[in-house]
PDB file of N, CA and C in Angstrom:
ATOM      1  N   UNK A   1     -41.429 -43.508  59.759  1.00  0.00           N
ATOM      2  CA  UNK A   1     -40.755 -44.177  58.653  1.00  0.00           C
ATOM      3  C   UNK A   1     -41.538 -43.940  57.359  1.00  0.00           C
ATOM      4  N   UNK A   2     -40.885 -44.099  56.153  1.00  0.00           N
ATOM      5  CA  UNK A   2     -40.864 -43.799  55.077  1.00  0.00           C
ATOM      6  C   UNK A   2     -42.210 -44.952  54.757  1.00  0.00           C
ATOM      7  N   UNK A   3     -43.394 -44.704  53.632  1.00  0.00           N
ATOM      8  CA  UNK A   3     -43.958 -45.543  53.192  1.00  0.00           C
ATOM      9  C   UNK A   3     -43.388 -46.081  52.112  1.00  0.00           C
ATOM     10  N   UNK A   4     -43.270 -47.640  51.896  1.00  0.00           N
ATOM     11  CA  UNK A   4     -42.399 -48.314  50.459  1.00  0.00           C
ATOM     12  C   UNK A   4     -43.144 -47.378  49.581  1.00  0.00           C
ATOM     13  N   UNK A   5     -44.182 -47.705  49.072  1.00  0.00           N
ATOM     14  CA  UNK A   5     -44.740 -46.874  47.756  1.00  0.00           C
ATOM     15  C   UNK A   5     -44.561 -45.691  47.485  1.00  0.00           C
ATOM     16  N   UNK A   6     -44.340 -44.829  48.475  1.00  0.00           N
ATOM     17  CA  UNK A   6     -44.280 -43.227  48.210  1.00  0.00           C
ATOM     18  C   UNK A   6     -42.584 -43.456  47.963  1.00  0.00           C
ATOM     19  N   UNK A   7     -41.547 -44.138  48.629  1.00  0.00           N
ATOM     20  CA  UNK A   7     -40.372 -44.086  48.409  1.00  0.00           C
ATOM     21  C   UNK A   7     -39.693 -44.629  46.977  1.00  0.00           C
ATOM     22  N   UNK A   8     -40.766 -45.700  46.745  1.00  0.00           N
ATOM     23  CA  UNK A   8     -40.455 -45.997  45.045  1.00  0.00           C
ATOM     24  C   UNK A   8     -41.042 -45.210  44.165  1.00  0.00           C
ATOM     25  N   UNK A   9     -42.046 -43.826  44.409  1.00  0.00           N
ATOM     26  CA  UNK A   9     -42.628 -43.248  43.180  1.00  0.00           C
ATOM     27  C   UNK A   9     -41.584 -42.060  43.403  1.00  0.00           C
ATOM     28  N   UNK A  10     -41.008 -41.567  44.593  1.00  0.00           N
ATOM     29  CA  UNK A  10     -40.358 -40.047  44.891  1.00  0.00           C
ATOM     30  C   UNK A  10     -38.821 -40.104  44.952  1.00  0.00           C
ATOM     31  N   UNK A  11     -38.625 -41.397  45.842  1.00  0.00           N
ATOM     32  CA  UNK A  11     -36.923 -41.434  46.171  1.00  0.00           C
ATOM     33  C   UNK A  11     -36.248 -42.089  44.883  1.00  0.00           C
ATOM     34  N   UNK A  12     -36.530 -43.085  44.905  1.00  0.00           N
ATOM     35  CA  UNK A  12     -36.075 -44.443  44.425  1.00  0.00           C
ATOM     36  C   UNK A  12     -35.930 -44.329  42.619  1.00  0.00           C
ATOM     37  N   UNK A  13     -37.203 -43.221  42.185  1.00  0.00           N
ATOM     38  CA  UNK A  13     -36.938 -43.161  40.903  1.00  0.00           C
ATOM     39  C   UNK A  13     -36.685 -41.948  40.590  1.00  0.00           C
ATOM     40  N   UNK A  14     -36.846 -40.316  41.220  1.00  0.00           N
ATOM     41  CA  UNK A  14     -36.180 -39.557  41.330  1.00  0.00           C
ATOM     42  C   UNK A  14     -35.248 -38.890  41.602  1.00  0.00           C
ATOM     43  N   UNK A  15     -34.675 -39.464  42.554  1.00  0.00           N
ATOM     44  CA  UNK A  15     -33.718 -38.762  43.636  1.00  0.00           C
ATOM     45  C   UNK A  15     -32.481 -39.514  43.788  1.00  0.00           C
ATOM     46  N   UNK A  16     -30.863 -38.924  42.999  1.00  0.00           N
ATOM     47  CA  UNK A  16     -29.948 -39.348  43.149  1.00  0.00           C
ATOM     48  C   UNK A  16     -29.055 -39.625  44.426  1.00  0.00           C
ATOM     49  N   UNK A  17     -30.089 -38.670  45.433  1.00  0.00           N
ATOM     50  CA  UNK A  17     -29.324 -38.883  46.554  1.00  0.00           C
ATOM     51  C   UNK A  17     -29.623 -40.519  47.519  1.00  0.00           C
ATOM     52  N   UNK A  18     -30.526 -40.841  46.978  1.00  0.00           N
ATOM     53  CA  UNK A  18     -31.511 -42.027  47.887  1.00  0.00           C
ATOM     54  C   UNK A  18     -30.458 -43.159  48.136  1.00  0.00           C
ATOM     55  N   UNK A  19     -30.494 -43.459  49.285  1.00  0.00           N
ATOM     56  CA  UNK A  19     -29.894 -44.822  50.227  1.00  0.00           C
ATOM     57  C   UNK A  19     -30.573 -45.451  50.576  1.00  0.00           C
ATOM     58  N   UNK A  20     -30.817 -46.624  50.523  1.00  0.00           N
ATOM     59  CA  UNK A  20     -31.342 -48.192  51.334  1.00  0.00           C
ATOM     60  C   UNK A  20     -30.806 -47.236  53.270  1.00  0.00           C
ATOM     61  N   UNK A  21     -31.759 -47.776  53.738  1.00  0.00           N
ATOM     62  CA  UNK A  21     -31.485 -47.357  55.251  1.00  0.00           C
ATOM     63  C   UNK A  21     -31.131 -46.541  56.106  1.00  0.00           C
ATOM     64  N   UNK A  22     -32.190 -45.142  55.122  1.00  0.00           N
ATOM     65  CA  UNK A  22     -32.028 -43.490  55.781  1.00  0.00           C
ATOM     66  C   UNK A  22     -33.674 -43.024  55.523  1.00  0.00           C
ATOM     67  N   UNK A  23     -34.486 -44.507  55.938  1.00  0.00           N
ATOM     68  CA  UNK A  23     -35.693 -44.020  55.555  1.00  0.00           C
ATOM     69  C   UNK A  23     -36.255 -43.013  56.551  1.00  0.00           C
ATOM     70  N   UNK A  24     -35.704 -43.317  57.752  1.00  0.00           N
ATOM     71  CA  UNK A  24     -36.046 -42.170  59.053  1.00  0.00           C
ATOM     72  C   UNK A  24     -36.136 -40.615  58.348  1.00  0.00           C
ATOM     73  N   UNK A  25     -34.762 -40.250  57.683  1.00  0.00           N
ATOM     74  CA  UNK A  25     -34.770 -39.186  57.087  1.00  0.00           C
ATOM     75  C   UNK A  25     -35.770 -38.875  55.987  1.00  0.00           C
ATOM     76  N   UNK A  26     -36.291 -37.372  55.837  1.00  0.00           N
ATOM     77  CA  UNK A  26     -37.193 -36.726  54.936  1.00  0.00           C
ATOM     78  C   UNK A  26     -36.587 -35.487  54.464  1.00  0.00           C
ATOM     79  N   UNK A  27     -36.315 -35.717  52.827  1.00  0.00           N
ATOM     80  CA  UNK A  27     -36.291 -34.815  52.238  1.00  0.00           C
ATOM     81  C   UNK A  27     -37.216 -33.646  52.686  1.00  0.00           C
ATOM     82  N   UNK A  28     -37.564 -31.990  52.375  1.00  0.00           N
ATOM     83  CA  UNK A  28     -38.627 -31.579  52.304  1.00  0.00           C
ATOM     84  C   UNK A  28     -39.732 -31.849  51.219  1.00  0.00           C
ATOM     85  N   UNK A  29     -39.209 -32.132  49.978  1.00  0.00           N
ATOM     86  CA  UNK A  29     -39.737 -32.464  48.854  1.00  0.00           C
ATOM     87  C   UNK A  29     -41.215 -33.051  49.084  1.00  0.00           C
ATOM     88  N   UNK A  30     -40.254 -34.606  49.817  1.00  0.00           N
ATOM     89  CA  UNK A  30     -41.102 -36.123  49.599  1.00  0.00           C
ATOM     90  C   UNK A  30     -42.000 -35.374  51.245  1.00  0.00           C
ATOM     91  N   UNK A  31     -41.865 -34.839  52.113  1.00  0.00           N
ATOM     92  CA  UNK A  31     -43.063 -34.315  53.495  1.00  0.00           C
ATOM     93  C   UNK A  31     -44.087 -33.564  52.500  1.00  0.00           C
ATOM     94  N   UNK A  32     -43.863 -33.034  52.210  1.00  0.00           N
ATOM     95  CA  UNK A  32     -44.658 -31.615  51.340  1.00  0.00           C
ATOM     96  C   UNK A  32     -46.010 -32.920  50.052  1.00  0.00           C
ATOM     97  N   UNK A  33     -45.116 -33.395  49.328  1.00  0.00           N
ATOM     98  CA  UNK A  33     -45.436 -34.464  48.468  1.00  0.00           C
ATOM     99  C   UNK A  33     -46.570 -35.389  49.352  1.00  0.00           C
ATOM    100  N   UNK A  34     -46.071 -35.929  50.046  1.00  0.00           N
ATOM    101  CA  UNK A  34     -46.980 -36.896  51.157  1.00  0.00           C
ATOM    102  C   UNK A  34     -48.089 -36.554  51.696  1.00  0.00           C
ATOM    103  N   UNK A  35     -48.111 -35.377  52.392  1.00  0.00           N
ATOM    104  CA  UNK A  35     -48.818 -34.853  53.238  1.00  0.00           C
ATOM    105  C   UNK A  35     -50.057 -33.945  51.919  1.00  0.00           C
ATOM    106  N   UNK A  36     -49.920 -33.934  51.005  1.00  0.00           N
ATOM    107  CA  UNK A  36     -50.903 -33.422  50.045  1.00  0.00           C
ATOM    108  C   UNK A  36     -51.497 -34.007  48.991  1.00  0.00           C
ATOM    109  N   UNK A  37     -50.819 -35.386  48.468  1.00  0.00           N
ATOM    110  CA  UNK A  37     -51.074 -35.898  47.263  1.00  0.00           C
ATOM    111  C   UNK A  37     -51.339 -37.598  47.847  1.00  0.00           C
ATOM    112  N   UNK A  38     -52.431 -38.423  47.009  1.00  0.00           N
ATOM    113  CA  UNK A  38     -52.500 -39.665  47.592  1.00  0.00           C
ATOM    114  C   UNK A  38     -50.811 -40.682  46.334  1.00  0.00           C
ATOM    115  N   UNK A  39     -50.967 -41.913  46.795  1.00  0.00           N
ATOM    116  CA  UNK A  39     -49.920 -42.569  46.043  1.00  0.00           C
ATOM    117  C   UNK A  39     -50.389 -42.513  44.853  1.00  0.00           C
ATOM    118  N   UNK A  40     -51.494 -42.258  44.013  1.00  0.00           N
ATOM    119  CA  UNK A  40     -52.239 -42.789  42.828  1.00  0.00           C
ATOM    120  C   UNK A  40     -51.896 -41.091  41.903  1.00  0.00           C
ATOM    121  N   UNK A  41     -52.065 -40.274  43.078  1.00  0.00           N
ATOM    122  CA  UNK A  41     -52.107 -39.102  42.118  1.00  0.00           C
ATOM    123  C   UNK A  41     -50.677 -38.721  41.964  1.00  0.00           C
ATOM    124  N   UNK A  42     -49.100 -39.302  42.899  1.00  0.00           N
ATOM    125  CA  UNK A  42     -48.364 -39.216  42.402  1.00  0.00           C
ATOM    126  C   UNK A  42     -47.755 -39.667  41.983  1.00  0.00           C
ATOM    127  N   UNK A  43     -48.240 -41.284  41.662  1.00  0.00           N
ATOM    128  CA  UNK A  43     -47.795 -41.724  40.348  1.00  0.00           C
ATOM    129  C   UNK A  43     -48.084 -41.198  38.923  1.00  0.00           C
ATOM    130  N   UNK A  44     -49.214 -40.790  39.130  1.00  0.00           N
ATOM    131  CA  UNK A  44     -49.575 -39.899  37.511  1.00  0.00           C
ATOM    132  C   UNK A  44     -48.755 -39.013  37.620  1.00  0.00           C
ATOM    133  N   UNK A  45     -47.866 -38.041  38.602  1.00  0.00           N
ATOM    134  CA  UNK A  45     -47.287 -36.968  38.120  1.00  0.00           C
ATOM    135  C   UNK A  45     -45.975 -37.573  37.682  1.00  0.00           C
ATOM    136  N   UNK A  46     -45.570 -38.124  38.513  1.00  0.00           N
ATOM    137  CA  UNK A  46     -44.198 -39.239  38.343  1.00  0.00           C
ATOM    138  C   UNK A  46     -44.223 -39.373  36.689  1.00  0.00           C
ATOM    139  N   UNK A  47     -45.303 -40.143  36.102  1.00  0.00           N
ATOM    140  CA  UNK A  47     -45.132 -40.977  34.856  1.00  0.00           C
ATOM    141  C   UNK A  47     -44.954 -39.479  33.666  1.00  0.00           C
ATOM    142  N   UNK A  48     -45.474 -38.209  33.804  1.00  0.00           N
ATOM    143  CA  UNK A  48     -45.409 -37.061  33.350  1.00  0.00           C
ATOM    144  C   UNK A  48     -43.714 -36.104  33.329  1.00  0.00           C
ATOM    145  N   UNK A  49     -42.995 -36.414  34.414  1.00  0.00           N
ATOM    146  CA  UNK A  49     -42.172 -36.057  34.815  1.00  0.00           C
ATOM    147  C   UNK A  49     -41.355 -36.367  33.482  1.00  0.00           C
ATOM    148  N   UNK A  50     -40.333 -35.397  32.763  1.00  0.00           N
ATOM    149  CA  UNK A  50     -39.351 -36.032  32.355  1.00  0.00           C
ATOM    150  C   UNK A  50     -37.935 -35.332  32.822  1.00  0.00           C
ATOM    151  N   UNK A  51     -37.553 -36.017  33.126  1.00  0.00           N
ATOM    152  CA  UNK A  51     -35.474 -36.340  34.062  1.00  0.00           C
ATOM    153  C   UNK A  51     -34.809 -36.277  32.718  1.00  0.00           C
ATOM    154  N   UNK A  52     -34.124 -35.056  32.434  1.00  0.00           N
ATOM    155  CA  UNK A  52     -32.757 -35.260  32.100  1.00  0.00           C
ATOM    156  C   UNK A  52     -31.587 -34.971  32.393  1.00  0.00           C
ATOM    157  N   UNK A  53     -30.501 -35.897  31.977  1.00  0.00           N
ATOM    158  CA  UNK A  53     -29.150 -35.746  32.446  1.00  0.00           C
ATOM    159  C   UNK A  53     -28.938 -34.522  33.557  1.00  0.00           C
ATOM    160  N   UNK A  54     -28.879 -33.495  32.893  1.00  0.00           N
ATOM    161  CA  UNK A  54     -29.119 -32.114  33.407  1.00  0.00           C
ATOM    162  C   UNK A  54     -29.955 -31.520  33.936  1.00  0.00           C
ATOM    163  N   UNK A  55     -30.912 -31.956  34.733  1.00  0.00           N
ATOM    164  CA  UNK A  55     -31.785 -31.417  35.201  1.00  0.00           C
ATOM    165  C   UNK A  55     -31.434 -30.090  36.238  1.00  0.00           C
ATOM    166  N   UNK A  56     -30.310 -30.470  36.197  1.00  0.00           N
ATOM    167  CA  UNK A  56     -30.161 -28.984  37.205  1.00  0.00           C
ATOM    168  C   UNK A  56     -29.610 -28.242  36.936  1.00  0.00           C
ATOM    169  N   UNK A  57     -30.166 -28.086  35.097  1.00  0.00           N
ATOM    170  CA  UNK A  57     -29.631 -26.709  34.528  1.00  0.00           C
ATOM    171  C   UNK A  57     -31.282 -26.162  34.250  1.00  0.00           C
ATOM    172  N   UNK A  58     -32.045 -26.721  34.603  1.00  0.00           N
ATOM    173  CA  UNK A  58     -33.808 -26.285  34.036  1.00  0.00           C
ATOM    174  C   UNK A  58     -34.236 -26.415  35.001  1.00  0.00           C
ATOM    175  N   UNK A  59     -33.854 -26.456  36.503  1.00  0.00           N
ATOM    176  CA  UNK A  59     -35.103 -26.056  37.682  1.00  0.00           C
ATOM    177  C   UNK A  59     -34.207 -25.063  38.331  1.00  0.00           C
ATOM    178  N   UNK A  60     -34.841 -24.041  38.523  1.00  0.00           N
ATOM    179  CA  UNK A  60     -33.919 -23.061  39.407  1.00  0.00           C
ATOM    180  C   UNK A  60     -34.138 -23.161  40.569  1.00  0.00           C
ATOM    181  N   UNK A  61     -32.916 -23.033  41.585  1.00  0.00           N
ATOM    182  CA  UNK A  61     -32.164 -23.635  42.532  1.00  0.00           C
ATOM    183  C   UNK A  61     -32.235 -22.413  43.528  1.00  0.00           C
ATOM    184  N   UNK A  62     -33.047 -21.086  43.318  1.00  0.00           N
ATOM    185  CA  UNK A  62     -33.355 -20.152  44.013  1.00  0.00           C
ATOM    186  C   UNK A  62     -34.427 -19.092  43.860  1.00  0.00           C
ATOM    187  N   UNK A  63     -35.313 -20.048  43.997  1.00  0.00           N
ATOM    188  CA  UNK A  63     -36.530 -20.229  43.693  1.00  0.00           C
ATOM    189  C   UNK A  63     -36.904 -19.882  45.167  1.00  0.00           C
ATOM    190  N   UNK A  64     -37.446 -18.739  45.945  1.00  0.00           N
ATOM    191  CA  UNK A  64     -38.321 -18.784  46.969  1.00  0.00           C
ATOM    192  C   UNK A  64     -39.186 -19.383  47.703  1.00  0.00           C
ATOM    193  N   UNK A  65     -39.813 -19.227  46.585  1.00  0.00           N
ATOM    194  CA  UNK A  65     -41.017 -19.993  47.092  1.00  0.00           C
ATOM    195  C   UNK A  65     -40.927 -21.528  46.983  1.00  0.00           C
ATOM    196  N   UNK A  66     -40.081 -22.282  46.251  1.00  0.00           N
ATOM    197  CA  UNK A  66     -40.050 -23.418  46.577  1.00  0.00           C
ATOM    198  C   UNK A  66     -39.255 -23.810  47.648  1.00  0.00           C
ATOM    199  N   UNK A  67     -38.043 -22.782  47.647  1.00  0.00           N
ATOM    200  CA  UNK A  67     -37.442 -23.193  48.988  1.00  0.00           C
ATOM    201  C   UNK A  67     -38.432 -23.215  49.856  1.00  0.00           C
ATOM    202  N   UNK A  68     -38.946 -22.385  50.188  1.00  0.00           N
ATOM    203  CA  UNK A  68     -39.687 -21.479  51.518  1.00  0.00           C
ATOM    204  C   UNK A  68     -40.734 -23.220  51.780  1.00  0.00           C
ATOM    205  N   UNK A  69     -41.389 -23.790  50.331  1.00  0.00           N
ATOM    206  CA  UNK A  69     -42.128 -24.952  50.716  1.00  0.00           C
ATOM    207  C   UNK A  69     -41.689 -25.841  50.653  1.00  0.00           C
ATOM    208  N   UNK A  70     -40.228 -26.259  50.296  1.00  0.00           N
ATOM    209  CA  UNK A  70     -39.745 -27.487  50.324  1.00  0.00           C
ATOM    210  C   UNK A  70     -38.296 -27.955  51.085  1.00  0.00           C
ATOM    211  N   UNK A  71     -37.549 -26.727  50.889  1.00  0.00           N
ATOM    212  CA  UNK A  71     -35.932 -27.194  51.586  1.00  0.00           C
ATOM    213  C   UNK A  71     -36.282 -26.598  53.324  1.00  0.00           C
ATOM    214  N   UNK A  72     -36.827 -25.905  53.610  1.00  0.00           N
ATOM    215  CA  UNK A  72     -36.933 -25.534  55.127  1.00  0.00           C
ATOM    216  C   UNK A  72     -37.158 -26.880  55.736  1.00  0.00           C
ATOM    217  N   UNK A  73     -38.005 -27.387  55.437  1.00  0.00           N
ATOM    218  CA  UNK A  73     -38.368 -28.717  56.423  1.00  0.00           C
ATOM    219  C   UNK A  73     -37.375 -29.771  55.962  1.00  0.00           C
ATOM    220  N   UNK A  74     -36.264 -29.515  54.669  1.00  0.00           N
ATOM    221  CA  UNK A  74     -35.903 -30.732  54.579  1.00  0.00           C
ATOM    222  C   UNK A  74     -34.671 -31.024  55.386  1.00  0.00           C
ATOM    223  N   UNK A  75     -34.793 -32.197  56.331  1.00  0.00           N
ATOM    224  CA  UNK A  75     -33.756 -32.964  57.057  1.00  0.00           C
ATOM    225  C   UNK A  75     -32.386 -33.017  56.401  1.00  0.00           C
ATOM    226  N   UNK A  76     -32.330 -33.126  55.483  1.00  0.00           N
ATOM    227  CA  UNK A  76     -31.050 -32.904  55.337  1.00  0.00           C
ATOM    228  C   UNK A  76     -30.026 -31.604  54.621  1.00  0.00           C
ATOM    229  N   UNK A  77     -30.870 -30.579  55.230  1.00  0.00           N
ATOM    230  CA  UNK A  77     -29.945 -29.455  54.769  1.00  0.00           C
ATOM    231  C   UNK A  77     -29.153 -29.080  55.807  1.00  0.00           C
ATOM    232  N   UNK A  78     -29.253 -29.323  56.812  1.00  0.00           N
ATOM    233  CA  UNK A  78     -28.381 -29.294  57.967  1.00  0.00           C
ATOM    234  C   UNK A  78     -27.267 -29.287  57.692  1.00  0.00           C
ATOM    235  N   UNK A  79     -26.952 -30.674  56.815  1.00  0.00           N
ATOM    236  CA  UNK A  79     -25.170 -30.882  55.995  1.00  0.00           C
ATOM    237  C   UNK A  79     -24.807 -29.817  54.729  1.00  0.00           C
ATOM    238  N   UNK A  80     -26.123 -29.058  54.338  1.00  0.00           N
ATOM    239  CA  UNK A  80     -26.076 -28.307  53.289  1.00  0.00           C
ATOM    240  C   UNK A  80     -26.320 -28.869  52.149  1.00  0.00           C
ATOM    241  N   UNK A  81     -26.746 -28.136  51.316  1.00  0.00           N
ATOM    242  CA  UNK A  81     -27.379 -28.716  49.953  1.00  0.00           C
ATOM    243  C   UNK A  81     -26.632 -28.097  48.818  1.00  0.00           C
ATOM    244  N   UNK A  82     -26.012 -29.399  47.996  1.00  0.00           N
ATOM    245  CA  UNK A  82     -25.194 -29.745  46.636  1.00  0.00           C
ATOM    246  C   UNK A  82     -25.723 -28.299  45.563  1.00  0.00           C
ATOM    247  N   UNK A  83     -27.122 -28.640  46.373  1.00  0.00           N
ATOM    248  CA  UNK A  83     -27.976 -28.039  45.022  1.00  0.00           C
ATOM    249  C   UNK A  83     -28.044 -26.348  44.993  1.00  0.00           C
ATOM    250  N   UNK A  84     -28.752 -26.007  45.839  1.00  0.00           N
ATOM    251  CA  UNK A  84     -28.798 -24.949  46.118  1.00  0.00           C
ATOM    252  C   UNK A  84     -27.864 -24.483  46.460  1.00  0.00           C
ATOM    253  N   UNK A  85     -26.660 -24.778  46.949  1.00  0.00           N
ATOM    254  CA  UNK A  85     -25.664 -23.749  47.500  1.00  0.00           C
ATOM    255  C   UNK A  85     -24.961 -23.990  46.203  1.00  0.00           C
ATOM    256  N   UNK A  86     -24.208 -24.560  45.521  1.00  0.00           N
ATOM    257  CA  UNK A  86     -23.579 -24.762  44.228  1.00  0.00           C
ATOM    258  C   UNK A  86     -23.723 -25.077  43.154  1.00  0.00           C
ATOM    259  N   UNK A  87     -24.840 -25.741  42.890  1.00  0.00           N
ATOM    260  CA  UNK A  87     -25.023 -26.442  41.961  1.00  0.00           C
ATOM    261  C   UNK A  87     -24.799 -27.850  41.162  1.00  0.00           C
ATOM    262  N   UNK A  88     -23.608 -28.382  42.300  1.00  0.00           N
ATOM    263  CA  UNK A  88     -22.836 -29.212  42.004  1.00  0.00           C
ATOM    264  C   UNK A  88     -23.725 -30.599  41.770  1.00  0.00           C
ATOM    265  N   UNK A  89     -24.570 -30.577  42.213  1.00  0.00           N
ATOM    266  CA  UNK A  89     -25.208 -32.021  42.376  1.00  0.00           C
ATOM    267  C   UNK A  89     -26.884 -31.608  41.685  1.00  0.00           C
ATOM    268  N   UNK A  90     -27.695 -32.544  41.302  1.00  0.00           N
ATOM    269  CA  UNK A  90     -29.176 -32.461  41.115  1.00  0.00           C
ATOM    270  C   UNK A  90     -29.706 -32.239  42.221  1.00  0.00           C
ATOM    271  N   UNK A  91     -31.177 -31.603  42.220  1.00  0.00           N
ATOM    272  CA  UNK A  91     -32.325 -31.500  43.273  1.00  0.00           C
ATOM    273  C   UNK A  91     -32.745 -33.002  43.857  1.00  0.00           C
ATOM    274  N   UNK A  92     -33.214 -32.947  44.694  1.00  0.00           N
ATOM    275  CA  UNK A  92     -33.442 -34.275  44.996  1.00  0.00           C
ATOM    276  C   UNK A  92     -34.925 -34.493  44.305  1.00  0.00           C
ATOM    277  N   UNK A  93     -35.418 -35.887  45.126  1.00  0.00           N
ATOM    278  CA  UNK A  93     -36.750 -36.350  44.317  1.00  0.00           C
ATOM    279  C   UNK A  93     -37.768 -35.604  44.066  1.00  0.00           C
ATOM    280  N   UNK A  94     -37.880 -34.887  45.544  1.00  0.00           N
ATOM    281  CA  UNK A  94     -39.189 -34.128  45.765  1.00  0.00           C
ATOM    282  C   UNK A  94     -39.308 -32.727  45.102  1.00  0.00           C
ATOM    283  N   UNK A  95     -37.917 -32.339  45.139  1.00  0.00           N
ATOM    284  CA  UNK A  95     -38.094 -30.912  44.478  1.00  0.00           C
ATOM    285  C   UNK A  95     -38.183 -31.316  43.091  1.00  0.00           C
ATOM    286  N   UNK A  96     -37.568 -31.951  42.135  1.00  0.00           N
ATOM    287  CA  UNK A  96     -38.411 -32.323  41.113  1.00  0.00           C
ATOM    288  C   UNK A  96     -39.549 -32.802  40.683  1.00  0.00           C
ATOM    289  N   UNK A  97     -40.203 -33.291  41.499  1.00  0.00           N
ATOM    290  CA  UNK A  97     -42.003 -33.755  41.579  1.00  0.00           C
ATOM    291  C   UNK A  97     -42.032 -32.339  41.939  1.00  0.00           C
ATOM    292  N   UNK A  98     -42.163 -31.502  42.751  1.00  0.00           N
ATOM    293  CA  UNK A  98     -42.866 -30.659  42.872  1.00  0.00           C
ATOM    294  C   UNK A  98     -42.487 -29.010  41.813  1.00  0.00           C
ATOM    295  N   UNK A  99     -41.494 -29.189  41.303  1.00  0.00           N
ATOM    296  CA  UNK A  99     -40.789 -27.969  40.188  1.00  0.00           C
ATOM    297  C   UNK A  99     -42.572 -28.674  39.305  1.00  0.00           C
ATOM    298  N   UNK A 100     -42.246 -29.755  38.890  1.00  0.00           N
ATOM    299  CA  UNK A 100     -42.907 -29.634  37.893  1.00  0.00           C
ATOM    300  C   UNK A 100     -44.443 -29.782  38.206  1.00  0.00           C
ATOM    301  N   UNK A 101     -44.862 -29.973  39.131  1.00  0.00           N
ATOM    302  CA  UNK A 101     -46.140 -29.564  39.257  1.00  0.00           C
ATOM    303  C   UNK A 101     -46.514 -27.731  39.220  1.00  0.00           C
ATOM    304  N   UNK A 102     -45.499 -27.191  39.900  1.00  0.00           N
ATOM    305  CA  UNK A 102     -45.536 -25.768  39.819  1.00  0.00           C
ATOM    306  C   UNK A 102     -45.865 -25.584  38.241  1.00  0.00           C
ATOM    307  N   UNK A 103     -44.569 -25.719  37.574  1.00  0.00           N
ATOM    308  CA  UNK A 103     -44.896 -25.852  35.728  1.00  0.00           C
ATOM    309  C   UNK A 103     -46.144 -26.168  35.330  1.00  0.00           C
ATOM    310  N   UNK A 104     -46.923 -27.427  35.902  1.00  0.00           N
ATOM    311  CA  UNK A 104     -47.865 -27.704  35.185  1.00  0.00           C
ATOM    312  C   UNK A 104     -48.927 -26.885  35.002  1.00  0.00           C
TER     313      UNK A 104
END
């Protein structure tokens, strides 16, 4: 299960896809995010981050290497992803915490 704190710095304030009671499920984003960064250091990236409207006209959506480190493991591409396959929808939390650490 999901830790509250990592889910309010990654899901909860990034990620349009986030539901109350799919904490079982893991983005690849927020695994990748977790497993490398403590809660303290990603709140500093969090507070750096800036979200707009459009964000998913400024992170590219076929990107290799981020796939390769972030959508492979993520649980829910199984149903397919808004993002990457069309565009239709934003990246979720994690791939935006982690686009922009790449940037940084």
């Amino acid at each position: 299960m999901k830790g509250q704190i990592f889910i309010d710095i990654i899901c909860k304030r990034f990620c349009r896809y986030f539901k109350n009671g799919k904490e079982e499920m893991y983005c690849g984003g927020y695994r990748v995010l977790v497993e490398n960064f403590t809660a303290s250091e990603l709140q500093q990236l969090a507070d750096m981050v800036c979200e707009t409207n459009d964000i998913k006209n400024h992170i590219p959506a076929y990107d290799e290497n981020l796939f390769n480190l972030v959508c492979k493991s993520c649980d829910f591409r199984i149903d397919g992803c808004d993002y990457r396959d069309n565009r239709s929808g934003p990246p979720c939390g994690g791939y935006i915490m982690i686009d922009q650490l790449v940037k940084g």
